[in-house]
Protein backbone atom coordinates (compact mmCIF):
# COMPACT_ATOMS: atom_id res chain seq x y z
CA UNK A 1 58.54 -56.84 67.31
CA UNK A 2 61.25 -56.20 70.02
CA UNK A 3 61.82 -52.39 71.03
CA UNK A 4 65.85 -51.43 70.32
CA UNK A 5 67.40 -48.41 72.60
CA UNK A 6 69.43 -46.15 70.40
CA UNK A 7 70.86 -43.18 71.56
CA UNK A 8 68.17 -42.44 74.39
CA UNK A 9 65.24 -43.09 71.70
CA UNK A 10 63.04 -46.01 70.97
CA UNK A 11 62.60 -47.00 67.95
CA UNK A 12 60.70 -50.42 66.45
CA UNK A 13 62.07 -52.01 63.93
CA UNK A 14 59.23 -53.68 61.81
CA UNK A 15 59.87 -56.34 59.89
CA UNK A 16 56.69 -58.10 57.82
CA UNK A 17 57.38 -60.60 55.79
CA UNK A 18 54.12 -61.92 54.78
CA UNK A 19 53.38 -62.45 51.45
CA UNK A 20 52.73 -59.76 48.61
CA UNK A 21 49.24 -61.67 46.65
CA UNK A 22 49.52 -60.96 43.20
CA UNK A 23 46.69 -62.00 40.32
CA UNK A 24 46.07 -61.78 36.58
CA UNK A 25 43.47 -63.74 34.78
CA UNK A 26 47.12 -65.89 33.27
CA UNK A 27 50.80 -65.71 33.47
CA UNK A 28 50.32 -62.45 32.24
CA UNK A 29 50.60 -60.69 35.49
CA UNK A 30 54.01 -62.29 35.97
CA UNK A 31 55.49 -59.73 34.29
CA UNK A 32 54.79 -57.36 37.29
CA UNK A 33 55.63 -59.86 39.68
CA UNK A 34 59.59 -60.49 37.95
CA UNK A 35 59.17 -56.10 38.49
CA UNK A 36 58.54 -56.56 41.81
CA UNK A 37 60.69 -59.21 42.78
CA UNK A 38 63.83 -56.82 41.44
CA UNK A 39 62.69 -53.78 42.96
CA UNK A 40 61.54 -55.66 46.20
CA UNK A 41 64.30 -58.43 46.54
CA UNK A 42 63.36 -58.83 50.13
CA UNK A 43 59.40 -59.55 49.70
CA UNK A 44 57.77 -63.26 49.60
CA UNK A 45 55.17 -63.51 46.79
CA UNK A 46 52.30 -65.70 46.07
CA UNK A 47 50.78 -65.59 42.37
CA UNK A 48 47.59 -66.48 41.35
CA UNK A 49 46.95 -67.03 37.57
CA UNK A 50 43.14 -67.78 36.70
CA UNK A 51 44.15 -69.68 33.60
CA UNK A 52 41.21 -71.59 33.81
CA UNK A 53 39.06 -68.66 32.89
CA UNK A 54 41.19 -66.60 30.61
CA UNK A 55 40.94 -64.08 29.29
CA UNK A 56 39.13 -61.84 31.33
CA UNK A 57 39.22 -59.07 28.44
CA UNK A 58 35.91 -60.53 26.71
CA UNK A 59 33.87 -61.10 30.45
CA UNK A 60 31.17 -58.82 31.21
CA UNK A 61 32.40 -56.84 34.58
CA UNK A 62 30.01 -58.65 37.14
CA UNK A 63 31.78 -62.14 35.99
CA UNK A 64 34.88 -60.57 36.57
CA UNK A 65 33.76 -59.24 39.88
CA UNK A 66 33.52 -62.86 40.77
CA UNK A 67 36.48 -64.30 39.57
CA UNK A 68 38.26 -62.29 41.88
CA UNK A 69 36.18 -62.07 44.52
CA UNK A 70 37.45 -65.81 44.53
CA UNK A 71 40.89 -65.50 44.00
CA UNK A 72 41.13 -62.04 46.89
CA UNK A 73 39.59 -64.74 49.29
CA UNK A 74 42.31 -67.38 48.71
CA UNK A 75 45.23 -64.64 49.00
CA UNK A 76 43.86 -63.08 52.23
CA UNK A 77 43.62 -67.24 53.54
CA UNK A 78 47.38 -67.44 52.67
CA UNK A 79 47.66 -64.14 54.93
CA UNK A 80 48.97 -61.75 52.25
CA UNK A 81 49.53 -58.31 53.68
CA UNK A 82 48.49 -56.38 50.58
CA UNK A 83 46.76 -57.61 47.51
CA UNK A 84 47.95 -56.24 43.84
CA UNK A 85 45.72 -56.74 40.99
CA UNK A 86 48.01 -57.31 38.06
CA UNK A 87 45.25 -57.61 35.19
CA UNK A 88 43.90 -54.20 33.46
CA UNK A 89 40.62 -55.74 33.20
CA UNK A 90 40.07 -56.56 36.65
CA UNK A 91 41.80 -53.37 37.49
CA UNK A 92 39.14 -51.41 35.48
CA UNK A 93 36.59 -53.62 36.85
CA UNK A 94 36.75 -55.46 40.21
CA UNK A 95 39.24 -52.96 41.85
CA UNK A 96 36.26 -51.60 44.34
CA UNK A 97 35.16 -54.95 45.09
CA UNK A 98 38.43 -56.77 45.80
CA UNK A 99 39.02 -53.29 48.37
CA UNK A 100 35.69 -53.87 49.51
CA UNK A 101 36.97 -57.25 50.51
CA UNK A 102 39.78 -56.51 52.12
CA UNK A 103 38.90 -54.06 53.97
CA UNK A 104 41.53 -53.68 56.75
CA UNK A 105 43.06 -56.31 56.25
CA UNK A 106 45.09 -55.54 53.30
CA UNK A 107 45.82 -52.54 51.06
CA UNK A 108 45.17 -53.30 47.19
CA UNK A 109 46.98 -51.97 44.30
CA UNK A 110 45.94 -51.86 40.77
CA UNK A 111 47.99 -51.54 37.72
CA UNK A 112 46.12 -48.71 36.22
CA UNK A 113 46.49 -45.59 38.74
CA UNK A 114 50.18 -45.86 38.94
CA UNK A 115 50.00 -45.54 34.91
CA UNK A 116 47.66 -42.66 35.19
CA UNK A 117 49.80 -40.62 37.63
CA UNK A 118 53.23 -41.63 35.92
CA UNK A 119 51.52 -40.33 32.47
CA UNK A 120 50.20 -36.95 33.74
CA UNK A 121 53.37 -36.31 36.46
CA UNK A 122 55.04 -33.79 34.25
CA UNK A 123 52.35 -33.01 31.60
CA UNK A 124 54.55 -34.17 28.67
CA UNK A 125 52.38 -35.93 27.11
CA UNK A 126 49.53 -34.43 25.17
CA UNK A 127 48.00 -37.25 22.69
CA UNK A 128 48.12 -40.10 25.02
CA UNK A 129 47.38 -43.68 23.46
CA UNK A 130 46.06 -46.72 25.60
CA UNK A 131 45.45 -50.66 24.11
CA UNK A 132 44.19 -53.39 25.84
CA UNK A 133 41.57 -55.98 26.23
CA UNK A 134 37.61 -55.11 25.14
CA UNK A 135 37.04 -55.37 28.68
CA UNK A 136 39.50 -52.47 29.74
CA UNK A 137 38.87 -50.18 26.75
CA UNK A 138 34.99 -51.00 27.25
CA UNK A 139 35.11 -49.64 30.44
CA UNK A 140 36.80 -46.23 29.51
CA UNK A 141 38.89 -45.96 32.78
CA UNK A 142 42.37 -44.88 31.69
CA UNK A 143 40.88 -42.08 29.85
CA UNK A 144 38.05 -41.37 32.84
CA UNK A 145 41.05 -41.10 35.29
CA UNK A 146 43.75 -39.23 33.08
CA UNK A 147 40.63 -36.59 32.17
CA UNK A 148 40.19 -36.02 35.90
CA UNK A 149 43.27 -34.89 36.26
CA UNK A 150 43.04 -32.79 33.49
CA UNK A 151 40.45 -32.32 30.39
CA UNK A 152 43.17 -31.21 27.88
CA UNK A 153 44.69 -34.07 27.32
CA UNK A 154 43.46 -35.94 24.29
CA UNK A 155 42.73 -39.76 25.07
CA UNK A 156 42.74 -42.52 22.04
CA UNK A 157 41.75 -46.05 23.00
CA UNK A 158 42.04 -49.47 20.79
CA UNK A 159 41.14 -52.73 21.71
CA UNK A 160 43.85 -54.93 20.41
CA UNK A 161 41.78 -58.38 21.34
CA UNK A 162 44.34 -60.78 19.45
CA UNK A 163 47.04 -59.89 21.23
CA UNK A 164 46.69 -61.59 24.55
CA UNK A 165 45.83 -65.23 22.95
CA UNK A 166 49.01 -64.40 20.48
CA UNK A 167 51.13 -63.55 23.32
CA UNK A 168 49.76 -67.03 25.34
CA UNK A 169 49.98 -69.21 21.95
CA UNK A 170 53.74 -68.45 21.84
CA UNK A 171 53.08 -66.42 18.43
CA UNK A 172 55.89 -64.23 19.57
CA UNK A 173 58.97 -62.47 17.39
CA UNK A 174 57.58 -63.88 14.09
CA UNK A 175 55.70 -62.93 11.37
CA UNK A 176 52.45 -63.65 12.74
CA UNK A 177 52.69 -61.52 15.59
CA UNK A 178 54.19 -58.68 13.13
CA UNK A 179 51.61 -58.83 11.27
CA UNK A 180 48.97 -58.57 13.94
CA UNK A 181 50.77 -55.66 15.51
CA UNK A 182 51.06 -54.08 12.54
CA UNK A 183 47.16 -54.18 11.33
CA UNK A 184 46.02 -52.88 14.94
CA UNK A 185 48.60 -50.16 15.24
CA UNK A 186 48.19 -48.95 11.53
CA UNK A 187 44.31 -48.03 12.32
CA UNK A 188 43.63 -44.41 12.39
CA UNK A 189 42.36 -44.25 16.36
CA UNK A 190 46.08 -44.05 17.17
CA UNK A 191 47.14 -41.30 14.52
CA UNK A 192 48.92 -39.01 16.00
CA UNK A 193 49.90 -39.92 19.59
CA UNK A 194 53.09 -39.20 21.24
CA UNK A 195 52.80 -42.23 24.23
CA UNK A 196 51.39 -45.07 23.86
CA UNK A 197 49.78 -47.20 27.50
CA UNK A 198 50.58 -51.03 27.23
CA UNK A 199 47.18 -51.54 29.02
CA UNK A 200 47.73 -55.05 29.69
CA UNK A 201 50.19 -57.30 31.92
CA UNK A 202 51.05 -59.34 28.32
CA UNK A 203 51.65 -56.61 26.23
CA UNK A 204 55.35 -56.12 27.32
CA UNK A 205 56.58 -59.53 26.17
CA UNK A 206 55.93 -57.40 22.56
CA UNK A 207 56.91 -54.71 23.62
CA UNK A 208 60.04 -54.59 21.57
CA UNK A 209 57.99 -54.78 18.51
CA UNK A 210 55.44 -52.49 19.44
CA UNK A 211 58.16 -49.77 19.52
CA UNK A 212 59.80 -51.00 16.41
CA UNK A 213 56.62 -50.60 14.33
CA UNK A 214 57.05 -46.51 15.52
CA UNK A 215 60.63 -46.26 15.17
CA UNK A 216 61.07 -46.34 18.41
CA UNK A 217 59.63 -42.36 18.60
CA UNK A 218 57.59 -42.08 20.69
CA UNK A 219 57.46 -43.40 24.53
CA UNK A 220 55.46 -46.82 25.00
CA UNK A 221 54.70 -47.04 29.39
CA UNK A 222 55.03 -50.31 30.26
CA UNK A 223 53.22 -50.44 33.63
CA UNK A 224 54.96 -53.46 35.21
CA UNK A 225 57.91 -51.20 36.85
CA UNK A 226 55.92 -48.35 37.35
CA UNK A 227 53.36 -50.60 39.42
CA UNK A 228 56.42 -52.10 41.52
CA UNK A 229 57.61 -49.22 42.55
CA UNK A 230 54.20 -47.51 43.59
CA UNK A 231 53.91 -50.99 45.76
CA UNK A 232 57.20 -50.31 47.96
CA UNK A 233 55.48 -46.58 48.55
CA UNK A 234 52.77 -48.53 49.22
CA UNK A 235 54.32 -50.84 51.92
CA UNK A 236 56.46 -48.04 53.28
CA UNK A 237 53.60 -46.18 53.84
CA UNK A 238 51.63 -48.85 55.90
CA UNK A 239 55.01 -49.72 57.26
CA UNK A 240 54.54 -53.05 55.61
CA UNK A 241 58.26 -53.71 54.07
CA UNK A 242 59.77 -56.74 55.08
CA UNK A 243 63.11 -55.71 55.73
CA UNK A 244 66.07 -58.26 55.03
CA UNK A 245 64.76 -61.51 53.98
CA UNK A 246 67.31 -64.14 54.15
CA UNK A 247 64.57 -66.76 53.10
CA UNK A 248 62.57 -65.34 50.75
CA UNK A 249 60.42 -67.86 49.11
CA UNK A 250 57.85 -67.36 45.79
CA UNK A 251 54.75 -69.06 44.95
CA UNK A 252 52.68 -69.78 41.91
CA UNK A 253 49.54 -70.85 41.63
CA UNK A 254 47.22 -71.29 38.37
CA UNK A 255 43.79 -72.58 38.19
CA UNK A 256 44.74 -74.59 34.93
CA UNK A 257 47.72 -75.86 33.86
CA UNK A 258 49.20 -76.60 30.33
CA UNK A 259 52.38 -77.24 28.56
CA UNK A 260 51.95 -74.22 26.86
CA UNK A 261 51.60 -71.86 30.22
CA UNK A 262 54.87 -73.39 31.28
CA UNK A 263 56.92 -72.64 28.84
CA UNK A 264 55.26 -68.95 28.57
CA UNK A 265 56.21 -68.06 32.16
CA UNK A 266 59.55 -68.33 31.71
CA UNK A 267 59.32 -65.58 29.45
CA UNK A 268 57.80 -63.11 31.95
CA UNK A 269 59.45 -64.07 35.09
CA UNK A 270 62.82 -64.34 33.34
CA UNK A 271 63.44 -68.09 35.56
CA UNK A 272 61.56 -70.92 35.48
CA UNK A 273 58.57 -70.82 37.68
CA UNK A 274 57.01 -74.34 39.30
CA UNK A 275 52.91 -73.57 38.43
CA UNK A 276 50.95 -75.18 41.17
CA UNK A 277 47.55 -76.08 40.03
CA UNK A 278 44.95 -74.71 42.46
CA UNK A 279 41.29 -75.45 41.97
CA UNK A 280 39.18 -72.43 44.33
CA UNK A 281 36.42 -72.75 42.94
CA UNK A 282 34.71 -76.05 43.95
């Protein structure tokens, strides 16, 4: 960091370009990665997809807690300079212990606050819906968080459990997938609500059909841009943006790797993506 003399000031220009460590329990998460990376051309990213131990939607929250315990230790070895949980369930479950962690050495980010504030910013929404995994609905921390900031609003969860092993089977745009989206969303816990919380890094791959099945009436948050740009407040805060990046490099890195998982992440990075296989847990 070199001091520059401008007009009888100092000023520091700080450039970091360490990697942003991003992590879902699959490819899931690389939905909010392909947000970041357009928001945040400049930043170098490192991915880690637990694909060996997907999903973590049906794992109690201690195994969870462990899983990325794991996989916050391999992204502060790569020296990432902030850590962003892309996966609801760890999110709901693991966010104190991956901060914990950390400590000062990186900030973390999960995908659920950002949601929480974007939802309540302009009280507009009164019948809020959220789906995701058992593990994230279980744990009752979209509607814990959006009742703190205030008790009016009216909070209806659904576990959609199908939809993440859909989504990674390629069951996508067909009438398999229809018809699963339409059974869940037809139940009477989501009667009535005017948004609906995508509370899960898969969900917008369907997200098209998701607002199909309401006529496209009513708003459905995907989180992945909302998360991307709470991270560059994030980094701008902690004066952790890296600037212009002339070389800005991207790395993926899944605990298990199958044909199916490659052809999957095309579809939520929008490019093909070279999946390294990375074994951290021997």
């Amino acid at each position: 960091m070199k001091p520059v003399l401008i007009k009888d000031w100092l000023f520091y220009f700080i450039m970091d370009n360490r990697p942003i460590g991003i992590f879902d329990s699959g490819v899931g998460g690389l939905t909010v990665a392909n947000a970041i990376r357009q928001i945040l051309p400049g930043e170098n990213l490192i991915y880690f997809g637990d694909t060996s131990h997907l999903p973590y939607g049906d794992k109690s929250p201690e195994t969870i807690q462990h899983y990325s315990a794991g996989i916050t230790k391999f992204l502060l070895e790569q020296d990432c300079k902030i850590i962003v949980i892309a996966c609801n369930s760890a999110s709901a479950n693991a966010f104190e212990t991956v901060k914990g962690m950390t400590g000062n050495k990186a900030p973390v980010l999960n995908v659920i606050d950002p949601v929480v504030e974007y939802v309540t910013k302009y009280n507009e929404y009164k019948h809020i819906g959220v789906i995701g995994t058992k593990s994230t609905i279980n744990s009752n921390t979209y509607a814990d968080k959006i009742h703190c900031k205030d008790k009016g609003y009216i909070v209806s969860s659904m576990a959609t459990t199908l939809f993440v092993p859909m989504i990674e089977e390629g069951f996508i745009y067909d009438d398999i997938s229809n018809a699963i989206i339409r059974t869940y969303l037809s139940r009477h816990e989501l009667n009535g609500i005017n948004c609906l919380i995508l509370g899960c890094t898969h969900y917008p791959i369907i997200k098209n059909q998701i607002n199909k099945f309401y006529n496209f009436e009513i708003d459905i948050i995907d989180s992945s841009k909302i998360v991307a740009n709470a991270l560059r407040e994030l980094l701008d805060k902690n004066n952790l943006l890296s600037g212009k990046n002339e070389s800005v490099e991207h790395k993926f890195f899944v605990s298990d790797i199958t044909p199916a998982f490659k052809i999957i992440s095309k579809m939520f990075f929008e490019e093909d993506v070279d999946l390294k296989l990375q074994n951290i847990w021997d």
